[in-house]
C-alpha atoms as a PDB file:
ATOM      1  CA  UNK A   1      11.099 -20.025  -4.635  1.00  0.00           C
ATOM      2  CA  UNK A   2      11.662 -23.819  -5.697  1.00  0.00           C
ATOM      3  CA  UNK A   3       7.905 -24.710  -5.029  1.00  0.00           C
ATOM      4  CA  UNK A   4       6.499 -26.427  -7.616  1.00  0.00           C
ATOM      5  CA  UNK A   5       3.260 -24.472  -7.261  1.00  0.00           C
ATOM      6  CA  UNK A   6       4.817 -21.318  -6.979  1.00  0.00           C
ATOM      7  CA  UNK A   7       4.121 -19.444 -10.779  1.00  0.00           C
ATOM      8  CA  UNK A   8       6.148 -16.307 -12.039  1.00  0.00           C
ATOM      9  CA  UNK A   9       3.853 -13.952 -13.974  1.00  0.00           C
ATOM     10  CA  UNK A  10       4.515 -12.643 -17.107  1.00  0.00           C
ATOM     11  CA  UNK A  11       3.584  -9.174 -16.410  1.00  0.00           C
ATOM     12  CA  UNK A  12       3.873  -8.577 -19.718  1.00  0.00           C
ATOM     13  CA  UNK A  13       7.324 -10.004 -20.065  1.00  0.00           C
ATOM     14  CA  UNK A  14       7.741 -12.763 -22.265  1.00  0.00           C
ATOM     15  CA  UNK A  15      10.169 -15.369 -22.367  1.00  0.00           C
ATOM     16  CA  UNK A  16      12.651 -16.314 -25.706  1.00  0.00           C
ATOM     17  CA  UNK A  17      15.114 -14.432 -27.498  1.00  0.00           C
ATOM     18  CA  UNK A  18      14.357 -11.483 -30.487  1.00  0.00           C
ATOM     19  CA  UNK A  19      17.055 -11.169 -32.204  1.00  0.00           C
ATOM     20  CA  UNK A  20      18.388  -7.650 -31.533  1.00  0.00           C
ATOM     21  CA  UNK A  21      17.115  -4.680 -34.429  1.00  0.00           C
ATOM     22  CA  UNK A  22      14.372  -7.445 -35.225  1.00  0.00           C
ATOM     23  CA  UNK A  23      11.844  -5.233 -34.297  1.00  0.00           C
ATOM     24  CA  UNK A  24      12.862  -1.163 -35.325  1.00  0.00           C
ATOM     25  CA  UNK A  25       9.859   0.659 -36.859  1.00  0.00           C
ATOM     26  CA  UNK A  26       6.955   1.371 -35.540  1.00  0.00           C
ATOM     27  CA  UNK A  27       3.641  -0.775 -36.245  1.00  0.00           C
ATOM     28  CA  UNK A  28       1.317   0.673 -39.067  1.00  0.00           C
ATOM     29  CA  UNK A  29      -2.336   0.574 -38.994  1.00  0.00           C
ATOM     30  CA  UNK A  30      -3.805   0.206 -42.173  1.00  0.00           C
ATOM     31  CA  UNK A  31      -3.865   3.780 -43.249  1.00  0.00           C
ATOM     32  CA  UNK A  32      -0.294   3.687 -42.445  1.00  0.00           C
ATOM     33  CA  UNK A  33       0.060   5.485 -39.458  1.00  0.00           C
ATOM     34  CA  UNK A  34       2.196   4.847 -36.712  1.00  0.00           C
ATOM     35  CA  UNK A  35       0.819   3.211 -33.404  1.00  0.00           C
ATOM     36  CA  UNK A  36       2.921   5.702 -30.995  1.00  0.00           C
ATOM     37  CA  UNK A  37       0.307   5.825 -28.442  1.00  0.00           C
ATOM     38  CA  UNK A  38       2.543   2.375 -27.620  1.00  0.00           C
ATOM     39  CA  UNK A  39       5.148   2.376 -29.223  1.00  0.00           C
ATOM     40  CA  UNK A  40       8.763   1.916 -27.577  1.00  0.00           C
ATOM     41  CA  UNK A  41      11.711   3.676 -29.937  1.00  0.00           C
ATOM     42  CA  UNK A  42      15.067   2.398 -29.517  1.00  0.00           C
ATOM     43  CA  UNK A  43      16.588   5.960 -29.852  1.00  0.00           C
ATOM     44  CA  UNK A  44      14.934   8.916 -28.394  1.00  0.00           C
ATOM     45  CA  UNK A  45      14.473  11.605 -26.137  1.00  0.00           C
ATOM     46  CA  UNK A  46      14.249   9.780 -22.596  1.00  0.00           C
ATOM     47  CA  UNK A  47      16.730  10.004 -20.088  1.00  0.00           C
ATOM     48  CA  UNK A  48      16.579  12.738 -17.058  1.00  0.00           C
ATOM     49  CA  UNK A  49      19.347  13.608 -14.724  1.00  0.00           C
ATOM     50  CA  UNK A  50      17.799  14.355 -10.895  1.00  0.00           C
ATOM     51  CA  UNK A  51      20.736  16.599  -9.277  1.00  0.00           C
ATOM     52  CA  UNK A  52      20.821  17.254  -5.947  1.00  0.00           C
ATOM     53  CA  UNK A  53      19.499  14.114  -4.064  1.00  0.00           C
ATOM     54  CA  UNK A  54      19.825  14.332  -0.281  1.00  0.00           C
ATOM     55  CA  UNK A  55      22.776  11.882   0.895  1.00  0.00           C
ATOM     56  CA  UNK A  56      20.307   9.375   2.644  1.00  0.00           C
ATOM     57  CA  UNK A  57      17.550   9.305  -0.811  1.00  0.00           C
ATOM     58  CA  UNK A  58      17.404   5.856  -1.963  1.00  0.00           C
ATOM     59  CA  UNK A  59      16.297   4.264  -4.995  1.00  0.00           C
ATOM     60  CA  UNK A  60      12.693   3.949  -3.874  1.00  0.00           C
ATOM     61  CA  UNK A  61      12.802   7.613  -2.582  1.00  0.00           C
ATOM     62  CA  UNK A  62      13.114   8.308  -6.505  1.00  0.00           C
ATOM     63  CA  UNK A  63      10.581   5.835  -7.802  1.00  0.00           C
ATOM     64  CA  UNK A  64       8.310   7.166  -5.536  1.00  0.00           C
ATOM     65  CA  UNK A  65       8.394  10.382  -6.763  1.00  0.00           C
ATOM     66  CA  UNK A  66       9.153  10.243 -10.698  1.00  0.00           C
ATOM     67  CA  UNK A  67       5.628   9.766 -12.472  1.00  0.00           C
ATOM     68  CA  UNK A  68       3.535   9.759 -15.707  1.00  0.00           C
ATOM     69  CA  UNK A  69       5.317   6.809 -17.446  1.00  0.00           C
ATOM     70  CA  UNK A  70       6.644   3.189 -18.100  1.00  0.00           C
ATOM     71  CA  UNK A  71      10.680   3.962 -16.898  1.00  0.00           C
ATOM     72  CA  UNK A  72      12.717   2.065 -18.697  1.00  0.00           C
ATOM     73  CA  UNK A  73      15.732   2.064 -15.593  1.00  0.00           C
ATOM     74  CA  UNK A  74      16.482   3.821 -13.091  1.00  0.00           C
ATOM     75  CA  UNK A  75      19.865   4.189 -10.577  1.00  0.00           C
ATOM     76  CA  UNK A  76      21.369   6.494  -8.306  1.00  0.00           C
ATOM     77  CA  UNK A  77      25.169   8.071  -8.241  1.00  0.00           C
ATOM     78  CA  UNK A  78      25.737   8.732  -4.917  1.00  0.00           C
ATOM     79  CA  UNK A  79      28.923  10.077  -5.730  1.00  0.00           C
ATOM     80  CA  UNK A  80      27.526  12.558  -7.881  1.00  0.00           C
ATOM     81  CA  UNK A  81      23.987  13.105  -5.411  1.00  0.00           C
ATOM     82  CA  UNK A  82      22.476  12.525  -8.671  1.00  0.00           C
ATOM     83  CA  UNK A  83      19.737  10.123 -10.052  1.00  0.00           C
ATOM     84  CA  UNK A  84      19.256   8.959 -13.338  1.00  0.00           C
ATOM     85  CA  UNK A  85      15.777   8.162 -15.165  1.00  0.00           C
ATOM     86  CA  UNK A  86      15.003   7.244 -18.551  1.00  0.00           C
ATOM     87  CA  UNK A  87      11.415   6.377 -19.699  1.00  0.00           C
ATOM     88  CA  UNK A  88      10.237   4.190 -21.973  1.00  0.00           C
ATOM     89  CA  UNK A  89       8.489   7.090 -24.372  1.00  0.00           C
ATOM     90  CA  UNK A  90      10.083  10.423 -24.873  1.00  0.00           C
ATOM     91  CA  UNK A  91       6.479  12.165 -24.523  1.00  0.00           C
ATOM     92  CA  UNK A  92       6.414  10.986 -21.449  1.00  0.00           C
ATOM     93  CA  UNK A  93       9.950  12.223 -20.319  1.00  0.00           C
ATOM     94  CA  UNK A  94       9.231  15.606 -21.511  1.00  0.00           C
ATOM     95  CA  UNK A  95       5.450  15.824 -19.702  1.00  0.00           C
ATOM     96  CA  UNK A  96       7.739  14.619 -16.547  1.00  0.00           C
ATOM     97  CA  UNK A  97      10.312  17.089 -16.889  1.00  0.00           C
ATOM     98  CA  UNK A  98       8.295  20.083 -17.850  1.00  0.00           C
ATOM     99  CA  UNK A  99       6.213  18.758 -14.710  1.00  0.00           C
ATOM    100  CA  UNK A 100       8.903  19.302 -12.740  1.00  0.00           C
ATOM    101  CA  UNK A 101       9.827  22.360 -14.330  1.00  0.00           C
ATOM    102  CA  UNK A 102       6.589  24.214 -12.994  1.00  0.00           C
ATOM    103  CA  UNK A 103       6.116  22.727 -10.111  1.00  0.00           C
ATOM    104  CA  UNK A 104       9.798  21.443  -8.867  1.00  0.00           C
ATOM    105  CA  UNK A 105      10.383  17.809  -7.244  1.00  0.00           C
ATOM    106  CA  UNK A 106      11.048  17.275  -3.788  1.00  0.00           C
ATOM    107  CA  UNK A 107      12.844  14.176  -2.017  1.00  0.00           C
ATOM    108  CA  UNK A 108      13.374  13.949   1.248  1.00  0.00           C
ATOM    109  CA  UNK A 109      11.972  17.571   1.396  1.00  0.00           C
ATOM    110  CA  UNK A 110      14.723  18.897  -0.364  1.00  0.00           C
ATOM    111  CA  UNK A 111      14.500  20.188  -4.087  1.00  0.00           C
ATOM    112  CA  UNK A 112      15.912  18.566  -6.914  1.00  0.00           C
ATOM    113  CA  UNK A 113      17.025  19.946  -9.990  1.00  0.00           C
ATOM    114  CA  UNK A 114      16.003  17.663 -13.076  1.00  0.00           C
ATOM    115  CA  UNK A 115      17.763  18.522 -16.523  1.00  0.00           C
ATOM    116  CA  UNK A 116      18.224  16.416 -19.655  1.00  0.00           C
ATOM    117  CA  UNK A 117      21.173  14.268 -19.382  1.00  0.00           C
ATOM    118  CA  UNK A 118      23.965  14.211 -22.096  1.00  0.00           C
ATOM    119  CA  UNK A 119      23.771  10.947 -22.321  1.00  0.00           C
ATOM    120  CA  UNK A 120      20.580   9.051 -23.622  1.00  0.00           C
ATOM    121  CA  UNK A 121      19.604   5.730 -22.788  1.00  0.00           C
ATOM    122  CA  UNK A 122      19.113   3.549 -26.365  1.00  0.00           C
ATOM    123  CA  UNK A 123      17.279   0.240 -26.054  1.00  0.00           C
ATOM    124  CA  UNK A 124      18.228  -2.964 -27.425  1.00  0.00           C
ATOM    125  CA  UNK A 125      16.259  -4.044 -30.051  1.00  0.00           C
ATOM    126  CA  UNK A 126      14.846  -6.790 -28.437  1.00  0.00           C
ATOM    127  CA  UNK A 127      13.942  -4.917 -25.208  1.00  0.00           C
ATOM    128  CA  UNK A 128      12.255  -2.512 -27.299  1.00  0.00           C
ATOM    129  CA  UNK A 129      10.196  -5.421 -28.718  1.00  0.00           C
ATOM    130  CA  UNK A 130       9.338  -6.464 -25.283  1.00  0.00           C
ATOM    131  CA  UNK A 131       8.113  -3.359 -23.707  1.00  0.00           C
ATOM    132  CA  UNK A 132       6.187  -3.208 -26.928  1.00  0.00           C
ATOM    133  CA  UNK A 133       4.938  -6.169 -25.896  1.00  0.00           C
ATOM    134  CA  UNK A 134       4.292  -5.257 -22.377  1.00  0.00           C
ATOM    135  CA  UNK A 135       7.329  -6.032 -20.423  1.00  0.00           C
ATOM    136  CA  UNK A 136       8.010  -3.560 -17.487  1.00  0.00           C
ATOM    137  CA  UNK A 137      10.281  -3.610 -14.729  1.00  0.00           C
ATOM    138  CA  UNK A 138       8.110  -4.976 -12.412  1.00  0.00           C
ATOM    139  CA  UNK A 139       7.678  -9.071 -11.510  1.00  0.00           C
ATOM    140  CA  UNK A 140       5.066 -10.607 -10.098  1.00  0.00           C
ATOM    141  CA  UNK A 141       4.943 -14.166  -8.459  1.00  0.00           C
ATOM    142  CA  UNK A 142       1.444 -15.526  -8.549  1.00  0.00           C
ATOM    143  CA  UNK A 143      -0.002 -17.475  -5.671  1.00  0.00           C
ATOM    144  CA  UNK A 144       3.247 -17.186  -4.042  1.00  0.00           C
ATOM    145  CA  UNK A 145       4.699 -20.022  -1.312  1.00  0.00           C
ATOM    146  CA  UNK A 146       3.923 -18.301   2.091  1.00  0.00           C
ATOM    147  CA  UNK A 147       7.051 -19.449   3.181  1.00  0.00           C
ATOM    148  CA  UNK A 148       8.743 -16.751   0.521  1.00  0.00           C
ATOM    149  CA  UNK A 149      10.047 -13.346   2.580  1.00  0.00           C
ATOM    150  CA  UNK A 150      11.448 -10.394   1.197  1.00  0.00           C
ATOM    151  CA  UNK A 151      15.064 -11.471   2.070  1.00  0.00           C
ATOM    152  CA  UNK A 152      14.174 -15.076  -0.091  1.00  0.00           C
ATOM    153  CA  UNK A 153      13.588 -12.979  -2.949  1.00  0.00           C
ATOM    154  CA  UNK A 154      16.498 -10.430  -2.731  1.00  0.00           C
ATOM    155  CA  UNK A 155      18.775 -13.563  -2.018  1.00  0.00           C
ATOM    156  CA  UNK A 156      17.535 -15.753  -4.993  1.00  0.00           C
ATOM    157  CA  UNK A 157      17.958 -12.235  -7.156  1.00  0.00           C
ATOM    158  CA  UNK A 158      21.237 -10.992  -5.740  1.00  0.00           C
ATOM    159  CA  UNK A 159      23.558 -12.552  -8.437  1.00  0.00           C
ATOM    160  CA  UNK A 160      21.821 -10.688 -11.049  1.00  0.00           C
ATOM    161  CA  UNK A 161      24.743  -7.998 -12.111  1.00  0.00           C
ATOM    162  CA  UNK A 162      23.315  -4.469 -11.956  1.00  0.00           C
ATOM    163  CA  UNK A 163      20.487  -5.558 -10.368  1.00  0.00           C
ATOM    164  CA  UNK A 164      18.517  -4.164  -8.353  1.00  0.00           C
ATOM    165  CA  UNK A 165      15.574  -4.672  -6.014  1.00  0.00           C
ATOM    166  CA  UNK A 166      13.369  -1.512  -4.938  1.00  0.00           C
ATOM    167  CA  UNK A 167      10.820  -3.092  -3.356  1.00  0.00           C
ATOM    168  CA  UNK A 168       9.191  -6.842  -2.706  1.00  0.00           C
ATOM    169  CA  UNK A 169       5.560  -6.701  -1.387  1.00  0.00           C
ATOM    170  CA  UNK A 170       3.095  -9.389  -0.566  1.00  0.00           C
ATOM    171  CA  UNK A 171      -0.537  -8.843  -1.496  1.00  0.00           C
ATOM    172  CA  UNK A 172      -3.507 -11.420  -1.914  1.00  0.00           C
ATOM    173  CA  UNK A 173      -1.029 -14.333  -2.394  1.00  0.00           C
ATOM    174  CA  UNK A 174       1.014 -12.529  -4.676  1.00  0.00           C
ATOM    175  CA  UNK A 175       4.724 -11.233  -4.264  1.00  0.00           C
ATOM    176  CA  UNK A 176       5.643  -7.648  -6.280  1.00  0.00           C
ATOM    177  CA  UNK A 177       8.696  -6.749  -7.056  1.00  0.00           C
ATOM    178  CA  UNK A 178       9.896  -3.567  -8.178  1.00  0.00           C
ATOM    179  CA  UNK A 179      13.535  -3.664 -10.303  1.00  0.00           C
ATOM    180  CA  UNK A 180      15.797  -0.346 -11.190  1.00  0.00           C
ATOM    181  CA  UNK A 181      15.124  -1.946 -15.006  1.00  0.00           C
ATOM    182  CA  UNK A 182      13.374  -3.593 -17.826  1.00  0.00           C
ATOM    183  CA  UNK A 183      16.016  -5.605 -19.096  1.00  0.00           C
ATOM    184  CA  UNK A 184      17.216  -6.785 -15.539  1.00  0.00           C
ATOM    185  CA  UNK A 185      13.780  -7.544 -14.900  1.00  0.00           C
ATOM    186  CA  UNK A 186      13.425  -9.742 -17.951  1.00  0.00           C
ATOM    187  CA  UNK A 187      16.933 -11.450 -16.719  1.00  0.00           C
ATOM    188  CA  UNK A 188      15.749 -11.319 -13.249  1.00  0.00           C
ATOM    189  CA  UNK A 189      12.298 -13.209 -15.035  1.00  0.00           C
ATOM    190  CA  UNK A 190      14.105 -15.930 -16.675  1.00  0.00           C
ATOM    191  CA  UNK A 191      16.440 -17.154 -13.619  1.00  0.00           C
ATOM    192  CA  UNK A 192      13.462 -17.249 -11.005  1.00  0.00           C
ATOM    193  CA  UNK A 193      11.881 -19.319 -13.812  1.00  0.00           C
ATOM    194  CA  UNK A 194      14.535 -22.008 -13.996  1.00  0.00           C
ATOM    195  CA  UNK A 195      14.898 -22.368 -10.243  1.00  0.00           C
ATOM    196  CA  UNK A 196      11.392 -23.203 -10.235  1.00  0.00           C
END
């Protein structure tokens, strides 16, 4: 990942600090109302428990099936069987769970039980401003070396505390990589950058 004409994409995350609570309200149009269509809040409504996971279901067993919105993170127990998932927008958990509600959620061909969990995942203000901003937990590497593998990758990210790396794909030049969370994907962002 040293190349010199190897270029880490934004994908909507941005670089520089926010200081944290800088950005708290919503954004107002000018009639005054609130731009939740995108709009990230700090405190809400968000965070889903998955009980029940098969022994063998992996992070990317979970991604695969959790759908309808920007997550925010996501990380298995294993002690507990359970998976946790919070979403960026709290319409979006509650479309997810009330999905799952009529129609259940499978992994591994075994049903999972998905309740609201007790505790709720609260961004940092900054985060918040980032996803605002388009920041996901996703990282792409733009007209990647070819010499770059999926083991490069997962070694040059494997220092990263709480880290961790779902899936790295190659397509058209470019290397995808799929992170349990937004603000380990920004970290995740800003160390592939300096080793550049």
């Amino acid at each position: 990942m040293n190349e010199a004409n190897d270029y880490i994409s934004d994908d909507g995350i941005e670089g520089g600090d926010v200081p944290p609570g800088a950005f708290d309200g919503p954004d107002k149009n000018e009639s005054g109302e609130a731009a939740s269509q995108r709009f990230v809040d700090r405190k809400c409504l968000r965070t889903l428990q998955l009980v029940g996971l098969p022994e063998s279901a992996t992070l990317a067993d979970v991604a695969a099936v959790v759908r309808g919105g920007l997550l925010v993170e996501l990380y298995i127990r294993p002690q507990d069987r359970a998976g946790i998932v919070s979403f960026a927008r709290e319409p979006d958990a509650k479309a997810f769970f009330d999905h799952v509600k009529r129609r259940d959620l499978y992994i591994k061909n075994k049903r999972i039980e998905a309740r609201w969990s007790e505790r709720q995942f609260t961004l940092l203000g900054h985060v918040s401003h980032k996803i605002n901003n388009g920041a996901t937990r996703n990282l792409v590497i733009r007209q990647c070396n070819p010499r770059i593998t999926e083991a490069s990758v997962r070694e040059d990210l494997d220092h990263i505390y709480n880290l961790i790396v779902i899936s790295v794909t190659f397509a058209n030049g470019d290397c995808h990589i799929s992170t349990n969370s937004v603000h380990n994907a920004m970290f995740a962002r800003s160390c592939l950058m300096s080793r550049m």
